[in-house]
PDB file of N, CA and C in Angstrom:
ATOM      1  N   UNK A   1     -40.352  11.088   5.919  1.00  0.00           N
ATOM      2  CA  UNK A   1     -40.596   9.851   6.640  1.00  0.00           C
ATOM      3  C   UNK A   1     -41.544   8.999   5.808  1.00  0.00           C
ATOM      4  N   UNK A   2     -41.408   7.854   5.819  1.00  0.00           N
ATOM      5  CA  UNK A   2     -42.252   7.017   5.045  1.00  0.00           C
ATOM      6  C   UNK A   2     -43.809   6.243   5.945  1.00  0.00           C
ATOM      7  N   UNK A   3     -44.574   6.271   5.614  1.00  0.00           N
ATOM      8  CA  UNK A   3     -45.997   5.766   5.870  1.00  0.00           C
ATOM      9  C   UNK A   3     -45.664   4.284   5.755  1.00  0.00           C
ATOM     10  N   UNK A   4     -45.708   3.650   7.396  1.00  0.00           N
ATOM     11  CA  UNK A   4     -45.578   2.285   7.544  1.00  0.00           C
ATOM     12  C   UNK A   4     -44.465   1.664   8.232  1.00  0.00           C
ATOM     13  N   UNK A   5     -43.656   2.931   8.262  1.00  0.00           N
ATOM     14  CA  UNK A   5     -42.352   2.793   8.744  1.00  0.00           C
ATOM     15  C   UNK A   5     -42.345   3.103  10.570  1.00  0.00           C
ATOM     16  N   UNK A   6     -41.781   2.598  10.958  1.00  0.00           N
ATOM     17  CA  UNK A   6     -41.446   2.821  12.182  1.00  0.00           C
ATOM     18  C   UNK A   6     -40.582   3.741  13.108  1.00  0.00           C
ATOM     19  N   UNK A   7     -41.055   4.930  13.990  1.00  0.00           N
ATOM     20  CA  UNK A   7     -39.326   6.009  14.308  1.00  0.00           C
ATOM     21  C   UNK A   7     -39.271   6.164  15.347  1.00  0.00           C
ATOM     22  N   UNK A   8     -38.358   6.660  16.305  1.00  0.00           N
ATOM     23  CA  UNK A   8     -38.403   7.116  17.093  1.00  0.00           C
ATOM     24  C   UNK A   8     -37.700   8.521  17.979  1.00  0.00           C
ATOM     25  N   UNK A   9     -38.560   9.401  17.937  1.00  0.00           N
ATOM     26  CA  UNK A   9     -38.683  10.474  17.774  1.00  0.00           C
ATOM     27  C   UNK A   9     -38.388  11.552  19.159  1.00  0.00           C
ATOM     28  N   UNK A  10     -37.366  11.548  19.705  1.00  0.00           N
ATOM     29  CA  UNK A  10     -37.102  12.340  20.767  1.00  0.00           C
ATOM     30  C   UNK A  10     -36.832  13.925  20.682  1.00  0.00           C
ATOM     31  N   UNK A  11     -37.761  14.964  21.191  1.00  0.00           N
ATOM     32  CA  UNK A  11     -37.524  16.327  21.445  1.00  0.00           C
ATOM     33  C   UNK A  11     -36.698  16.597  23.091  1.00  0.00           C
ATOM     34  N   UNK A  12     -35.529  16.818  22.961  1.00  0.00           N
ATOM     35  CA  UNK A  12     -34.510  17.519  24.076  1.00  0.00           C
ATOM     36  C   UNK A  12     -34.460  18.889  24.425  1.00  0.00           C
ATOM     37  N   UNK A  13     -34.449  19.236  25.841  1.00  0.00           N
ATOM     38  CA  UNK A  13     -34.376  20.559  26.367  1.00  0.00           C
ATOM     39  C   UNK A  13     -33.285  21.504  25.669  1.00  0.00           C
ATOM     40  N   UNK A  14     -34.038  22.363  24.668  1.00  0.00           N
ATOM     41  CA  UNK A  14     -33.083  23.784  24.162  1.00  0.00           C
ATOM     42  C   UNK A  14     -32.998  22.934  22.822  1.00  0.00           C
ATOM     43  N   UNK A  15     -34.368  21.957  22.143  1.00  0.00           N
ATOM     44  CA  UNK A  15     -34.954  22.326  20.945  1.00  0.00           C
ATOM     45  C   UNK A  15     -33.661  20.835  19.945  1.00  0.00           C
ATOM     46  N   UNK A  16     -33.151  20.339  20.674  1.00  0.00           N
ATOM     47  CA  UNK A  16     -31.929  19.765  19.821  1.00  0.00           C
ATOM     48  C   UNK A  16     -33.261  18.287  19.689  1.00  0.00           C
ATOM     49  N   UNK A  17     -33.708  17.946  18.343  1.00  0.00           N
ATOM     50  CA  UNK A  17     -34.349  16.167  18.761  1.00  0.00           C
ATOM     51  C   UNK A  17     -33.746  15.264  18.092  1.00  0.00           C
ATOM     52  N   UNK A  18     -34.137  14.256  18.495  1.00  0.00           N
ATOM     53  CA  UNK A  18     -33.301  12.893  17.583  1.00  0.00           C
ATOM     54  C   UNK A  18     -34.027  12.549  17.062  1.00  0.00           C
ATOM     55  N   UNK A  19     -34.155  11.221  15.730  1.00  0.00           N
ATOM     56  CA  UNK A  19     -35.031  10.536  15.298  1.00  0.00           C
ATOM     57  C   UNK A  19     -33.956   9.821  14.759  1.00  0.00           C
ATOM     58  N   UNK A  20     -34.938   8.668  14.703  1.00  0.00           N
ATOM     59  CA  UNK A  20     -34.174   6.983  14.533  1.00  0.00           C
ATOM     60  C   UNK A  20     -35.291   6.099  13.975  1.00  0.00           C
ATOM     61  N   UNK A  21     -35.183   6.218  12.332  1.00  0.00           N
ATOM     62  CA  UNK A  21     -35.578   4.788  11.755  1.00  0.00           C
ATOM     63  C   UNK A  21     -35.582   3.261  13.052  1.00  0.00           C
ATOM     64  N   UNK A  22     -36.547   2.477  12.952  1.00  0.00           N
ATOM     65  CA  UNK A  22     -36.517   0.983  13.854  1.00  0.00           C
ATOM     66  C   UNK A  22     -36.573   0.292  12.624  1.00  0.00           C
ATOM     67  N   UNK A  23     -35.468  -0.431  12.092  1.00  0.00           N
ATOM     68  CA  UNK A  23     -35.251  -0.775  10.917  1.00  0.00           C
ATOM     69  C   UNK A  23     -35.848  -2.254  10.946  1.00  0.00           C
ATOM     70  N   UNK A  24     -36.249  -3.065  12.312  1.00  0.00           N
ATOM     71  CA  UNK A  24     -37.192  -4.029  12.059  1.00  0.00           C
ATOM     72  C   UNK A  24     -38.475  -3.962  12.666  1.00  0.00           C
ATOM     73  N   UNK A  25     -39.371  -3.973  12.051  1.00  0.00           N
ATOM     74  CA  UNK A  25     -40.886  -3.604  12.702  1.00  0.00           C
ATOM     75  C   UNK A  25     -41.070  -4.745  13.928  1.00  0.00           C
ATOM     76  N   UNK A  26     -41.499  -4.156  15.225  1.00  0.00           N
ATOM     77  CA  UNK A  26     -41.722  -4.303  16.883  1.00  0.00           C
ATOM     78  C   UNK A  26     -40.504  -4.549  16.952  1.00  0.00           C
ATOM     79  N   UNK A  27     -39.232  -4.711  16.634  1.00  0.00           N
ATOM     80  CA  UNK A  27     -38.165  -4.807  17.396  1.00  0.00           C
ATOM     81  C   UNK A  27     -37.883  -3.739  18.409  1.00  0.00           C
ATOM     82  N   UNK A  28     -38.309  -2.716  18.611  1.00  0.00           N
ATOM     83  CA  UNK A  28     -38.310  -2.167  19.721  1.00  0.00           C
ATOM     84  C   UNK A  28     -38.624  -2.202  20.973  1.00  0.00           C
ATOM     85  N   UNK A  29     -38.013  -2.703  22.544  1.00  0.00           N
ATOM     86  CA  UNK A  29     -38.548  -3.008  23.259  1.00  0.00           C
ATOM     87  C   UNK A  29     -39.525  -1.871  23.938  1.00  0.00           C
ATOM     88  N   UNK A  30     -40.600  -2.412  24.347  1.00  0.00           N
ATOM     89  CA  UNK A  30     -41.870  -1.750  24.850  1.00  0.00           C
ATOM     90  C   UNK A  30     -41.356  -0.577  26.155  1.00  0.00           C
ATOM     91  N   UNK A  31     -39.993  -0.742  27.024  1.00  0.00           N
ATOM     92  CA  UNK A  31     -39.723  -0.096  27.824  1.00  0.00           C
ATOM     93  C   UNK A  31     -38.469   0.636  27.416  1.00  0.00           C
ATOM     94  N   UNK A  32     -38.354   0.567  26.016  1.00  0.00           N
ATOM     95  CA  UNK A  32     -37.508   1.660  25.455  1.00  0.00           C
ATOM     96  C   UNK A  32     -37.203   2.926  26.168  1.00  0.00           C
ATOM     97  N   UNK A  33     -38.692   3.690  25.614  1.00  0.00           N
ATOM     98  CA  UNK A  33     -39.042   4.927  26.227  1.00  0.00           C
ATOM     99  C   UNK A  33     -37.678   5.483  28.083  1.00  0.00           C
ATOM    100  N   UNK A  34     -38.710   3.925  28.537  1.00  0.00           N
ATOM    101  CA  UNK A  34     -38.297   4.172  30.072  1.00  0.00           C
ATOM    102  C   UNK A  34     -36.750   4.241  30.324  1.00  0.00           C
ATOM    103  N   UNK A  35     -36.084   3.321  28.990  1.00  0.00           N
ATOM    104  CA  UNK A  35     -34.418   3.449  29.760  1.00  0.00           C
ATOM    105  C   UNK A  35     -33.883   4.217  29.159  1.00  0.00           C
ATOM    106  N   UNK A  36     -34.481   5.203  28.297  1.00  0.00           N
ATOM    107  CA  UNK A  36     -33.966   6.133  27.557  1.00  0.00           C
ATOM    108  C   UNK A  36     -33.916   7.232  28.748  1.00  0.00           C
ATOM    109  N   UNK A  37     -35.283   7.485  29.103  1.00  0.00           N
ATOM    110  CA  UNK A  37     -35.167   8.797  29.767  1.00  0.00           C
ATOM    111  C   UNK A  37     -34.728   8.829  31.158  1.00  0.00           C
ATOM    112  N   UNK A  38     -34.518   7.363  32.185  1.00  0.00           N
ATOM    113  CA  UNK A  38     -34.068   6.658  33.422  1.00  0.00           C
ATOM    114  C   UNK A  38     -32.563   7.061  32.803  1.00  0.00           C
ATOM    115  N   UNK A  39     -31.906   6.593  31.708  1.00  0.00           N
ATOM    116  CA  UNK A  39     -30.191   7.343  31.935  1.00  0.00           C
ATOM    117  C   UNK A  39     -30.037   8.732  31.565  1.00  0.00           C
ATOM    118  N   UNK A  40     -31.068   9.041  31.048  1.00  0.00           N
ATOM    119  CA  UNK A  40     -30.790  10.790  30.268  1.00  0.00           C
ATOM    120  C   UNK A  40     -31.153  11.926  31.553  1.00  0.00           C
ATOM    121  N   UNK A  41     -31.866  10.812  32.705  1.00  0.00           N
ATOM    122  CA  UNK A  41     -31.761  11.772  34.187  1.00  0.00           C
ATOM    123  C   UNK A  41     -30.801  11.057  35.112  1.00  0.00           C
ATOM    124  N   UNK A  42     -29.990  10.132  34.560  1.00  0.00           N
ATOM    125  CA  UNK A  42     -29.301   9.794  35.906  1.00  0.00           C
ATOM    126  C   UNK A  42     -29.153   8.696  36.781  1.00  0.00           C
ATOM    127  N   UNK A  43     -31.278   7.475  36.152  1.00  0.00           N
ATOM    128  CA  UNK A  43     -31.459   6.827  37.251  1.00  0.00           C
ATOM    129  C   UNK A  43     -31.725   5.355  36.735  1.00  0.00           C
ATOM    130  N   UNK A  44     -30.395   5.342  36.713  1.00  0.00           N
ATOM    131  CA  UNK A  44     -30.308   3.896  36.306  1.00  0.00           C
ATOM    132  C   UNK A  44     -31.050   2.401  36.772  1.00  0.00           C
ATOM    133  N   UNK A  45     -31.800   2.975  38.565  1.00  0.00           N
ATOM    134  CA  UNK A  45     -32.022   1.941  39.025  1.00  0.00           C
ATOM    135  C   UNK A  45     -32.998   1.854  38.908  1.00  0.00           C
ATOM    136  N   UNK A  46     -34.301   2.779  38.645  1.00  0.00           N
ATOM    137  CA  UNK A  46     -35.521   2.944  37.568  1.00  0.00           C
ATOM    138  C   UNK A  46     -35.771   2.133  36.376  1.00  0.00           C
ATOM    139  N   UNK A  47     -34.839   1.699  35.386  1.00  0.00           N
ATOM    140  CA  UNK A  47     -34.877   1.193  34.263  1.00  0.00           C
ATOM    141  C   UNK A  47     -35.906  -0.106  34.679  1.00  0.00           C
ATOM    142  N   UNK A  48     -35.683  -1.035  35.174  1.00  0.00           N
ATOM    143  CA  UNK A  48     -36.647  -1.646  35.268  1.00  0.00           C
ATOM    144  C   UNK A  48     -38.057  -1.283  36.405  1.00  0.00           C
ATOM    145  N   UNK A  49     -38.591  -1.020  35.686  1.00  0.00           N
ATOM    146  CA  UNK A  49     -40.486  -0.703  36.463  1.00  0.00           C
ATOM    147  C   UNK A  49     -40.472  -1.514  37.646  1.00  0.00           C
ATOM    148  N   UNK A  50     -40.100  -3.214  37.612  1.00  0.00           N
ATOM    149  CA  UNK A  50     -40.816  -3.746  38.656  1.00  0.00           C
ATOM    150  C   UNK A  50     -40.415  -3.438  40.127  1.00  0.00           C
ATOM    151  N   UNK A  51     -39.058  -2.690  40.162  1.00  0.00           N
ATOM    152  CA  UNK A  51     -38.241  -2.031  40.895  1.00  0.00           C
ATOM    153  C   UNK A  51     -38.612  -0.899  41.870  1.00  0.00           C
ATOM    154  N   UNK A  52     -39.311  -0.461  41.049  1.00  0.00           N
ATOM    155  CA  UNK A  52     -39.899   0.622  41.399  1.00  0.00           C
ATOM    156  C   UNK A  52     -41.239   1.153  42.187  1.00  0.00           C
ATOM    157  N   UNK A  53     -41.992  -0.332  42.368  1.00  0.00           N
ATOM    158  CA  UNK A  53     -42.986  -0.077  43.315  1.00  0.00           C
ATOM    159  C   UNK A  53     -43.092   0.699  44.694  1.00  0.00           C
ATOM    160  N   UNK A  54     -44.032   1.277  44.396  1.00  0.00           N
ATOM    161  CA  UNK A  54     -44.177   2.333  45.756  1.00  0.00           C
ATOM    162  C   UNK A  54     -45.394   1.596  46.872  1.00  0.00           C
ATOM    163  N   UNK A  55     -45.778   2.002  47.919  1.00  0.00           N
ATOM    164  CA  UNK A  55     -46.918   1.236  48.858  1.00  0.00           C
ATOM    165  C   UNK A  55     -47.887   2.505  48.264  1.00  0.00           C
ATOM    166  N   UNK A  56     -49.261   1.538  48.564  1.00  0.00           N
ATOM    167  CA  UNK A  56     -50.559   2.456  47.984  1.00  0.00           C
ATOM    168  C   UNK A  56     -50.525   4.177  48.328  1.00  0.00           C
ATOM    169  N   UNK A  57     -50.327   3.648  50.207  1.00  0.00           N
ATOM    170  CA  UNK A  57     -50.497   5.189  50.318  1.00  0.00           C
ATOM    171  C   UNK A  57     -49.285   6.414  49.690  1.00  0.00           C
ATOM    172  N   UNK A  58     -48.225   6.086  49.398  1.00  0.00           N
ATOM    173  CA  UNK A  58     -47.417   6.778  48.755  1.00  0.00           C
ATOM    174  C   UNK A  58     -48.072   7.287  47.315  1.00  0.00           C
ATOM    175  N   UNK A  59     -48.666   6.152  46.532  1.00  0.00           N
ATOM    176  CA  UNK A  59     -49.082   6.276  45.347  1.00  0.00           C
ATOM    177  C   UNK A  59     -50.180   7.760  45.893  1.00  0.00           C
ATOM    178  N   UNK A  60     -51.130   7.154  46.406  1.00  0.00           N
ATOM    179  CA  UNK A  60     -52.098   7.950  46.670  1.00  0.00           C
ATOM    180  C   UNK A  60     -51.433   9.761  46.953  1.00  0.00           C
ATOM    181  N   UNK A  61     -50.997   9.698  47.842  1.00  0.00           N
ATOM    182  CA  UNK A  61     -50.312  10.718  48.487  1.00  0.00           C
ATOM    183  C   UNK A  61     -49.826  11.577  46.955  1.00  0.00           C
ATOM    184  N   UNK A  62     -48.983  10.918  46.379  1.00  0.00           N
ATOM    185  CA  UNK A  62     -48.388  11.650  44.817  1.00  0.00           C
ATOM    186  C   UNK A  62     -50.263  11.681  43.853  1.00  0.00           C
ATOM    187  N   UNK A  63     -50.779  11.330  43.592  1.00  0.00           N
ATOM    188  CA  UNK A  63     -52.031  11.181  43.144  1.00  0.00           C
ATOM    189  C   UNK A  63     -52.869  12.196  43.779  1.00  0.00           C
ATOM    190  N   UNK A  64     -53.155  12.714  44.908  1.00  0.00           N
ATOM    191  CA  UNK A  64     -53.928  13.745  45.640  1.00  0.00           C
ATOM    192  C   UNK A  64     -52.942  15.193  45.380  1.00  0.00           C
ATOM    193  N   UNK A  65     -51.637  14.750  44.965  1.00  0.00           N
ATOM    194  CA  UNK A  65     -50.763  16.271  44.927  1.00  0.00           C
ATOM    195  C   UNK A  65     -50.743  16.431  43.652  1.00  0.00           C
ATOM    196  N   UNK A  66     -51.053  15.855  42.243  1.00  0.00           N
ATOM    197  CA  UNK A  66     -51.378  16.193  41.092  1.00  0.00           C
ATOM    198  C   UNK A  66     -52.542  16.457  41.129  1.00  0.00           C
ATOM    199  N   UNK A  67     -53.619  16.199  41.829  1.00  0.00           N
ATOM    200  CA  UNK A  67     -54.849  16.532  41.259  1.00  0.00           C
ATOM    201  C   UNK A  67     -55.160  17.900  41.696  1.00  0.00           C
ATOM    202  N   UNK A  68     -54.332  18.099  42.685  1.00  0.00           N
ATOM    203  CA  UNK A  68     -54.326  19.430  43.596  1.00  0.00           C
ATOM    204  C   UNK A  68     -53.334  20.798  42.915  1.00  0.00           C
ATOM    205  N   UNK A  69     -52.173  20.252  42.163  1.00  0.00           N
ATOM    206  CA  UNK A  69     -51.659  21.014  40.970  1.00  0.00           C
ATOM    207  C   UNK A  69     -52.548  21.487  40.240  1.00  0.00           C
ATOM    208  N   UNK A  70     -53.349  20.207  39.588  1.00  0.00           N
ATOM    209  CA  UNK A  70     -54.359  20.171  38.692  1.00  0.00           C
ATOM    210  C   UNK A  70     -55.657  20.328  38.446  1.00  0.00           C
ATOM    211  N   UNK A  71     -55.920  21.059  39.941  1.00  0.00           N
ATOM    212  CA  UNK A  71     -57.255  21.412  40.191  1.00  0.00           C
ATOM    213  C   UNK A  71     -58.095  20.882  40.248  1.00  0.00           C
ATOM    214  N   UNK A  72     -58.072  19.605  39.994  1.00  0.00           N
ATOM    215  CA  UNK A  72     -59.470  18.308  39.670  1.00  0.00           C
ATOM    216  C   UNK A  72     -60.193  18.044  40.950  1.00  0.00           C
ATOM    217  N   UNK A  73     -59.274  18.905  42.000  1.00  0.00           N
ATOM    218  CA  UNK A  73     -60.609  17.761  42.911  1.00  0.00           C
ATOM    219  C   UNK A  73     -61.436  19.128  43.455  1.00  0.00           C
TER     220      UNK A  73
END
């Protein structure tokens, strides 16, 4: 890989990854990531974020059950 260059670098379940030269520097859109892995599970209607808002207490609710996975509180 070259120093300066731009890639993008996906590891897949059972070790198979991709990588992909971005042959123009920032041409990559910033929510790449998100519609990559929104069709590689299925959920197409995810792809856009703004879509996807939840109400606080939902947030919260998912937020108190990671920290509780995660032992933090």
């Amino acid at each position: 890989m070259d120093a300066g260059v731009e890639y993008v670098f996906v590891q897949m379940p059972g070790g198979r990854a991709l990588l992909h030269r971005v042959v123009a520097a920032g041409a990559l859109p910033i929510q790449f990531g998100r519609a990559v892995a929104c069709r590689l599970l299925n959920q197409p209607a995810r792809v856009q974020w703004k879509d996807c808002v939840e109400s606080k207490a939902v947030e919260e609710a998912w937020t108190n059950q990671v920290k509780a996975e995660l032992k933090l509180q």
